[in-house]
Structures are given as C-alpha cells and as structure tokens.
N, C-alpha and C. Protein backbone atom coordinates (compact mmCIF):
# COMPACT_ATOMS: atom_id res chain seq x y z
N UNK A 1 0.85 -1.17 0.00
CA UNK A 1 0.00 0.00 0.00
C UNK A 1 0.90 1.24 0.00
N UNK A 2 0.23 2.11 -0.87
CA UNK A 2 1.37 3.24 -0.86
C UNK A 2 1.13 4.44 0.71
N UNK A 3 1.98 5.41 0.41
CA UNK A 3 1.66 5.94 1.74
C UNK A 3 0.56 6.78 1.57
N UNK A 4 -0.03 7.29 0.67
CA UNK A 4 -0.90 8.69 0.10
C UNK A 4 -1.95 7.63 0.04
N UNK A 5 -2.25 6.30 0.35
CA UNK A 5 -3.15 5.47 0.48
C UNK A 5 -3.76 4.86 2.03
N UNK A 6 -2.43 4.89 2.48
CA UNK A 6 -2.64 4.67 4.54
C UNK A 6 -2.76 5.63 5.02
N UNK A 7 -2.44 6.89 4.13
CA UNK A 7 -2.46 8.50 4.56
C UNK A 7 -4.08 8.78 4.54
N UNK A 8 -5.03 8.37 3.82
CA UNK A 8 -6.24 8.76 3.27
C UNK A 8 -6.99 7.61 3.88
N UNK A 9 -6.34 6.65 4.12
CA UNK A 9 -7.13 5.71 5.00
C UNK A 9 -7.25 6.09 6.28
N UNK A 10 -6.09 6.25 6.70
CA UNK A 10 -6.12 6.54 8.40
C UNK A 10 -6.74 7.82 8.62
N UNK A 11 -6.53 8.74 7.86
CA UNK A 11 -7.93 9.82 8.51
C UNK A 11 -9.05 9.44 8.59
N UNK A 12 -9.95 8.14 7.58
CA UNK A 12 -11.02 7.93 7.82
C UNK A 12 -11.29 6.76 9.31
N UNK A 13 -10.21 5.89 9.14
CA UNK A 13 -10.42 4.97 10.69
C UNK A 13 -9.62 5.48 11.47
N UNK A 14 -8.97 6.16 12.10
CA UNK A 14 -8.17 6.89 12.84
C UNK A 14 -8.89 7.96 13.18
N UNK A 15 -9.16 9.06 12.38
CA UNK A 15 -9.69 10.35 12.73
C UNK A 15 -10.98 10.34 13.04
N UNK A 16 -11.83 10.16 12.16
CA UNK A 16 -13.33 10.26 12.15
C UNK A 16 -13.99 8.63 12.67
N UNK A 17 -13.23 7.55 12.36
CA UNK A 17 -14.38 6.82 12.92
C UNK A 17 -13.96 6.64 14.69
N UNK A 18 -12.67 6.70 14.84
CA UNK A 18 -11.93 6.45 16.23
C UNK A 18 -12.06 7.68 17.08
N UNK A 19 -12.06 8.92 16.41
CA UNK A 19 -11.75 10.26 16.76
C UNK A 19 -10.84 10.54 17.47
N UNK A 20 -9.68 10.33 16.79
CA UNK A 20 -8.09 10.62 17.19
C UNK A 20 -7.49 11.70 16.17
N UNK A 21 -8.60 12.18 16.22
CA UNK A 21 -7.70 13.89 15.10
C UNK A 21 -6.73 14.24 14.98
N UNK A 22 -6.28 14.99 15.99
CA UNK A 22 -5.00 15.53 16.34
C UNK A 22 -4.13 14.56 15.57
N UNK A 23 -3.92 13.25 16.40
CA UNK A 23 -3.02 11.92 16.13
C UNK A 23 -3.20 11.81 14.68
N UNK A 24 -3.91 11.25 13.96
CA UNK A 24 -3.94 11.28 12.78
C UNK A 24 -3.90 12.37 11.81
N UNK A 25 -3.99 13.34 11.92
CA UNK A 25 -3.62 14.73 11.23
C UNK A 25 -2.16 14.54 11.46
N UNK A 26 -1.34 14.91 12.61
CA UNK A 26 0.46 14.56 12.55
C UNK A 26 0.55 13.09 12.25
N UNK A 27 -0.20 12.17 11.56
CA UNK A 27 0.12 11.32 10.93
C UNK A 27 0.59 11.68 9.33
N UNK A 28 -0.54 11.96 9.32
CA UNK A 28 -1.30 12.06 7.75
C UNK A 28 -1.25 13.28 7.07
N UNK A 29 -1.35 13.91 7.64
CA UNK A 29 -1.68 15.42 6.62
C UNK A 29 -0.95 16.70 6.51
N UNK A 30 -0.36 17.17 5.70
CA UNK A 30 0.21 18.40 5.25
C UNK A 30 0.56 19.32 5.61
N UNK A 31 1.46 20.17 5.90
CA UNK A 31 1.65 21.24 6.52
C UNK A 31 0.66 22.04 5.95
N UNK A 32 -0.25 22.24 4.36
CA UNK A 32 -1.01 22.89 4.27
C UNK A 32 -2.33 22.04 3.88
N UNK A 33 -3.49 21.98 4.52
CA UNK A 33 -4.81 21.06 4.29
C UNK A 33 -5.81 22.04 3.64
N UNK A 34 -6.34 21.89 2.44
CA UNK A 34 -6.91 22.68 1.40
C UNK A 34 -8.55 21.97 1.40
N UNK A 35 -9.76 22.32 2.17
CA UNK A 35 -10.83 21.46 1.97
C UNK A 35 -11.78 22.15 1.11
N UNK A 36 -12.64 21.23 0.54
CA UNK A 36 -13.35 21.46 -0.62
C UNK A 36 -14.80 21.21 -0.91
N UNK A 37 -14.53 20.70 0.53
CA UNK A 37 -15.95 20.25 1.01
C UNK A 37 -16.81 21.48 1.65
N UNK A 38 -18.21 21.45 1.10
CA UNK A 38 -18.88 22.43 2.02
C UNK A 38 -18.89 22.74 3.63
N UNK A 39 -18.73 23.63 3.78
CA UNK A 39 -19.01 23.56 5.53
C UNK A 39 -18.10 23.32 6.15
N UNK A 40 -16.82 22.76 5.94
CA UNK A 40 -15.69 22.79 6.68
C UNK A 40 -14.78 23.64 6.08
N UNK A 41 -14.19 24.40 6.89
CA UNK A 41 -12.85 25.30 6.79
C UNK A 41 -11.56 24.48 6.17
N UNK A 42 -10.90 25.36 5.53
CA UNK A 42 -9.31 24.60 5.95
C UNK A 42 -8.46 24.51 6.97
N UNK A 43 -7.25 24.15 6.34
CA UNK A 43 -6.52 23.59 7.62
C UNK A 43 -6.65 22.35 8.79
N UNK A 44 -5.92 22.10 9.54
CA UNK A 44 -6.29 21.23 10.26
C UNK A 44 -7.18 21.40 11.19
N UNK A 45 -7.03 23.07 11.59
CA UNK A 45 -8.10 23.65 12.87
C UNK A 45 -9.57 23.31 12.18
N UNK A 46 -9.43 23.44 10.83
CA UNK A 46 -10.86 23.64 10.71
C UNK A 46 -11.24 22.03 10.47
N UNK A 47 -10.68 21.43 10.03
CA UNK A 47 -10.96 19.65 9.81
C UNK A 47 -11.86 19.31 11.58
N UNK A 48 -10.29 19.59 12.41
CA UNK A 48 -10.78 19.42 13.80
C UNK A 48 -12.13 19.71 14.41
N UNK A 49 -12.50 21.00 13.99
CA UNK A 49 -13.53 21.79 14.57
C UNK A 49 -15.10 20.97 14.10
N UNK A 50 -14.65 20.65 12.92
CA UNK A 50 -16.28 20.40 12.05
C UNK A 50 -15.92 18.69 12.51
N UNK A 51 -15.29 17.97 12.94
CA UNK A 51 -15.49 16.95 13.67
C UNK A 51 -15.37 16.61 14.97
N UNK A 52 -15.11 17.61 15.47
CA UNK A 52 -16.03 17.83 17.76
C UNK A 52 -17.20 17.51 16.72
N UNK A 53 -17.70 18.27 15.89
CA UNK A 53 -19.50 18.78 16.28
C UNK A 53 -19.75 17.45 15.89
N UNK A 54 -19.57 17.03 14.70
CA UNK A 54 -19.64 15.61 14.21
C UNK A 54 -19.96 14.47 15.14
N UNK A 55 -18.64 14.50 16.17
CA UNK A 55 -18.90 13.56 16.88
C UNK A 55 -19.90 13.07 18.46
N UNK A 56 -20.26 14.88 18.37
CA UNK A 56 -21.05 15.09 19.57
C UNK A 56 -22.55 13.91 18.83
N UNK A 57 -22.86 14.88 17.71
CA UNK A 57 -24.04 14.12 16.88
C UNK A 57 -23.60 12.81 16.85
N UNK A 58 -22.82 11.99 15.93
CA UNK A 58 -22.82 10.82 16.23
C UNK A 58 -21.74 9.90 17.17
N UNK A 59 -21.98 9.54 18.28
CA UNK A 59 -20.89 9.32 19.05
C UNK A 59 -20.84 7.53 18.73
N UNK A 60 -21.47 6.54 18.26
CA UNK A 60 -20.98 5.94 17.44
C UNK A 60 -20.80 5.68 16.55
N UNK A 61 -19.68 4.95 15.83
CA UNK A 61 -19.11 5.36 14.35
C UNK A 61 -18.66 4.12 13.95
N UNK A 62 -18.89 3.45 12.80
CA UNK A 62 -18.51 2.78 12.03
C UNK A 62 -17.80 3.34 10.30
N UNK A 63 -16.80 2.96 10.41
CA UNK A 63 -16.57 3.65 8.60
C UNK A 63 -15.99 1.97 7.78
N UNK A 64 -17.00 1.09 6.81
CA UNK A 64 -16.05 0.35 6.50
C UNK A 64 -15.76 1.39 4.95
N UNK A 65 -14.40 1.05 4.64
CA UNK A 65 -13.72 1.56 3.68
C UNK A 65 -13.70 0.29 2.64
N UNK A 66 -14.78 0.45 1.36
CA UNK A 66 -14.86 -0.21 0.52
C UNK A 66 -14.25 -0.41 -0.42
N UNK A 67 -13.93 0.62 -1.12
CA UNK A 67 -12.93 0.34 -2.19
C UNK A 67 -11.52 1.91 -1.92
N UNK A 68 -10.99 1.67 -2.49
CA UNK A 68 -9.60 2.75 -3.03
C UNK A 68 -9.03 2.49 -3.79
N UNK A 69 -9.29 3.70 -4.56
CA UNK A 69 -8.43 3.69 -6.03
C UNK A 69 -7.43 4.70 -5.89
N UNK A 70 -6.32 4.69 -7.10
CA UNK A 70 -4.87 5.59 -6.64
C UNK A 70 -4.91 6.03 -7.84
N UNK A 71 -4.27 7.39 -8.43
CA UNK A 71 -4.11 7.79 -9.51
C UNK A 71 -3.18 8.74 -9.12
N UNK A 72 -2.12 8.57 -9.56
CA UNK A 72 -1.24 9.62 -9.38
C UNK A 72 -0.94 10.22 -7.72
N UNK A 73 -1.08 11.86 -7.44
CA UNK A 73 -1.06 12.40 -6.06
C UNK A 73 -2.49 11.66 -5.82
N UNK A 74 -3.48 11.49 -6.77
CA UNK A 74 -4.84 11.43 -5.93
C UNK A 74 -5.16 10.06 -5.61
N UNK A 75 -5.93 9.98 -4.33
CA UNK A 75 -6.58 8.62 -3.91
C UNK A 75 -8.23 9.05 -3.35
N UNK A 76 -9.13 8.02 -4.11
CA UNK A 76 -10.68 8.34 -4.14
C UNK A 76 -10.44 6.61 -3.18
N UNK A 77 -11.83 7.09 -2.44
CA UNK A 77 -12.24 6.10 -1.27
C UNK A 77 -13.37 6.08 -1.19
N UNK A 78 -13.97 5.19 -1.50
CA UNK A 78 -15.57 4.50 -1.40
C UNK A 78 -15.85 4.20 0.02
N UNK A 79 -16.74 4.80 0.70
CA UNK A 79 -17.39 4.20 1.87
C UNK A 79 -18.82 3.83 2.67
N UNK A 80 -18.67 3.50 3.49
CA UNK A 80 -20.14 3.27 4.25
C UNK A 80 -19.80 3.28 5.64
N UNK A 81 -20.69 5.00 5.94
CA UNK A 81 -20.62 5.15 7.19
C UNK A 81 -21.40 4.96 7.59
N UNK A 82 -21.33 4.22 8.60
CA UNK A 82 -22.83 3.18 9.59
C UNK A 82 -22.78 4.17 11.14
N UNK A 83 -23.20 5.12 11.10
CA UNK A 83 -23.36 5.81 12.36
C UNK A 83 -24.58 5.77 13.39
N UNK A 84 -24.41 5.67 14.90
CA UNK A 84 -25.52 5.90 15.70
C UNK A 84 -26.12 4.35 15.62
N UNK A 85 -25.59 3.10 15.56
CA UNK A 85 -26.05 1.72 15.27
C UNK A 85 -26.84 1.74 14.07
N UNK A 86 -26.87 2.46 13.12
CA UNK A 86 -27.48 2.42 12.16
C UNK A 86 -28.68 3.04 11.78
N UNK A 87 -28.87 4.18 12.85
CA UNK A 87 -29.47 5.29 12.51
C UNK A 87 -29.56 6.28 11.22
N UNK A 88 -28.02 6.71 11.13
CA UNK A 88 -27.70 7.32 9.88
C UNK A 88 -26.80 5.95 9.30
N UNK A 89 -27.09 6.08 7.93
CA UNK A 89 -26.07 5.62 7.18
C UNK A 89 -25.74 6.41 5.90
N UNK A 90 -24.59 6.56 5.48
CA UNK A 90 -23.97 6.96 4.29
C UNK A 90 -23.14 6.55 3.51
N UNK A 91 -23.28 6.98 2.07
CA UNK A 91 -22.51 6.27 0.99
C UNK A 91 -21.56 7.78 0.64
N UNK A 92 -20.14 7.66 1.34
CA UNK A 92 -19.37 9.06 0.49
C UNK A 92 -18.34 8.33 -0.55
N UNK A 93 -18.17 9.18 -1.17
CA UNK A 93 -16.84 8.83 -1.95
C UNK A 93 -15.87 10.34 -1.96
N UNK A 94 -14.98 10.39 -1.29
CA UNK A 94 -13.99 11.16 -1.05
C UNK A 94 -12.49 10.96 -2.12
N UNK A 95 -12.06 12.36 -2.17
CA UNK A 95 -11.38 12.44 -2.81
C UNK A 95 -10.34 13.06 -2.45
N UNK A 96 -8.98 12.31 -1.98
CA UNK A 96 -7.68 13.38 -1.07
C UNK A 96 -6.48 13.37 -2.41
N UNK A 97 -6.19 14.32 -2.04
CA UNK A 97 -4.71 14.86 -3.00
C UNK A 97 -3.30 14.82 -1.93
N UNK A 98 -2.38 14.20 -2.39
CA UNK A 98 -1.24 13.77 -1.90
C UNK A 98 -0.19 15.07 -2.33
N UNK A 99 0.87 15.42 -1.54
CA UNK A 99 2.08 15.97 -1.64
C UNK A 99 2.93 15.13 -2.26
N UNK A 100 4.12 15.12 -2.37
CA UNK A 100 5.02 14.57 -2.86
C UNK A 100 6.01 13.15 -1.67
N UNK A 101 5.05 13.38 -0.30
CA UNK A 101 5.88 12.89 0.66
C UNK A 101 3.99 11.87 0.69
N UNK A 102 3.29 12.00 -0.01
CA UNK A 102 2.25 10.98 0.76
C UNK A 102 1.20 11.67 1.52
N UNK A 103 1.35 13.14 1.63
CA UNK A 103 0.70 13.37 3.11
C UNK A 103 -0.43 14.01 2.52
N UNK A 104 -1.61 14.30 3.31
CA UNK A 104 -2.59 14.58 2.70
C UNK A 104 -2.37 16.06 2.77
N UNK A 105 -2.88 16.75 1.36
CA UNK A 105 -3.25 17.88 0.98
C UNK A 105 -4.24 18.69 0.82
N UNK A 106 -5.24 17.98 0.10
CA UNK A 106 -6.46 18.29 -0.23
C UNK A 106 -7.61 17.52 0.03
N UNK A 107 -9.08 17.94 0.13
CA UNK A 107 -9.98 16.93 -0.03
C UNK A 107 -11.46 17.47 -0.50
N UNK A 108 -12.00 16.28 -1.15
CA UNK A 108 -13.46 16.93 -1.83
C UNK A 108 -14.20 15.88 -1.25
N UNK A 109 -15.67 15.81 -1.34
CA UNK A 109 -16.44 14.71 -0.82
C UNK A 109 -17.39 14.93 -1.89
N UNK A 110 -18.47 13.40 -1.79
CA UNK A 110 -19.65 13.24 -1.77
C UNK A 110 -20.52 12.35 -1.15
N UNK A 111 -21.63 12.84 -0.25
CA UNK A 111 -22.12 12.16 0.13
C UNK A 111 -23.86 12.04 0.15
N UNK A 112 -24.08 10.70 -0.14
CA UNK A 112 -25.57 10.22 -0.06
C UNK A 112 -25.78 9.63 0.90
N UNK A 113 -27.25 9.52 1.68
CA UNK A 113 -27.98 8.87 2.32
C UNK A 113 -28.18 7.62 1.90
N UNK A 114 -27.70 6.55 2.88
CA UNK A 114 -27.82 5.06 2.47
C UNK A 114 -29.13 4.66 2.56
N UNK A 115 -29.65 4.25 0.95
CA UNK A 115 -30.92 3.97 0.86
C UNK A 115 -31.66 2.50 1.39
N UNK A 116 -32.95 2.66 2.14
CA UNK A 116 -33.47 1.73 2.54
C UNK A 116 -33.04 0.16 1.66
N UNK A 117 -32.85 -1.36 2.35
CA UNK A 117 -32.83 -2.14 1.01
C UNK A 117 -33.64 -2.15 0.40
N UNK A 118 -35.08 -1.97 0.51
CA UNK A 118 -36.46 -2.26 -0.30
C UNK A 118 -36.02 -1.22 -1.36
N UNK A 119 -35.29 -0.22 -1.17
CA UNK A 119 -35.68 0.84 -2.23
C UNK A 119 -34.44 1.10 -3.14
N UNK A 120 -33.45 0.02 -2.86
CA UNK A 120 -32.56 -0.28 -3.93
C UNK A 120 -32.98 -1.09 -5.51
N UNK A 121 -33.90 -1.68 -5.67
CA UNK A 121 -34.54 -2.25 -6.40
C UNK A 121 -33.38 -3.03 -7.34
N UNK A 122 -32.77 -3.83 -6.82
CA UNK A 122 -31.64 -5.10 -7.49
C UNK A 122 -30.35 -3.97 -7.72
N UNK A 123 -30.58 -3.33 -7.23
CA UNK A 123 -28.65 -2.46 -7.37
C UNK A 123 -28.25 -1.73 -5.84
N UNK A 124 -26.87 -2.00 -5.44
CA UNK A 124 -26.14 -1.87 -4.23
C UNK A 124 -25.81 -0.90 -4.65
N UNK A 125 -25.53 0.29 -3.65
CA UNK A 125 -24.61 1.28 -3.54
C UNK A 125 -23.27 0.98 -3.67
N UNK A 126 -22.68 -0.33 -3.68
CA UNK A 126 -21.30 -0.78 -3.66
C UNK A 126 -20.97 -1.65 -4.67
C-alpha cells in the first residue's frame, strides 16, 4: 500500500471513525490542508472543529472503507458510514490529494444517504 493510500485511510479509521484527530492529522496530513468540502474550513483547525461537532451528533461510528483507487497524487475512497447503530447511514466517496511525501493535501467529498434495502430495487450502492 502506498503511503498517500494509509495516509487517506487513516484519517477515515483513525480520525473520524476512532476520533483521534490531532493523532492522525500529525500522521497524515500536510503542513497545508486545502478542503473542498462544504461547511468545513481549511486547515487542520478547521478539519478538527467540524469533527467535535460531528462527533457530539454521532458518538458511534462505524466507517467500513470499501474500495480505493490511486491515480497519481490522488486517492478516491468509497465508503459506508454506519453511524448511531445504524441510525444514519452513508454512501461518500472522497477524494484526497497527496504531496510529494504521501501526506494529505487536499480533499473533496460526496455524500448520499444510504438507501433503505427495499428501495434499492436489485442495485447496491457498492
């Protein structure tokens, strides 16, 4: 596994599903963090900040990490976040940009509401 791949992994099971921020940010991420996502700031302060609130709302967390693909600096990550025992669930696919050392730089998201099974009608989100 490359590192811009354990780099983009471990923020998602490290940071957000474990909530070891701090720790995984001086793992993983950049002297400069560029987000692209609505509603969160940059930087690491702001990563941090928009996941306190995160985790107040869901204080349990599941993230399995389904697929990852690598292209170059970039690595896209398929997931399913199973939060609150399965209260919320979500389908994101995230998108982090690597430095030249692996570390995370950038990030974009998308995310859907994991649809009921009845209302998948013979096709998985995965």
């Amino acid at each position: 596994m490359s590192k811009q791949v354990e780099n983009a992994q471990n923020l998602y099971i490290h940071a957000i599903q474990d909530g070891h921020v701090a720790e995984a940010q001086a793992q993983s991420v950049g002297d400069t963090y560029i987000q692209h996502s609505t509603g969160v700031p940059d930087g690491k302060e702001g990563f941090a900040a928009f996941f306190a609130n995160f985790f107040e709302r869901h204080p349990e967390r599941e993230m399995k990490i389904v697929r990852t693909i690598e292209d170059g600096n970039l690595v896209f990550v398929h997931v399913h976040q199973y939060l609150n025992g399965g209260e919320a669930q979500w389908v994101t696919t995230d998108t982090f940009r690597a430095d030249e050392d692996g570390r995370i730089m950038g990030h974009w998201d998308n995310k859907e509401v994991m649809p009921k099974v009845e209302d998948l009608i013979n096709r998985g989100k995965f």
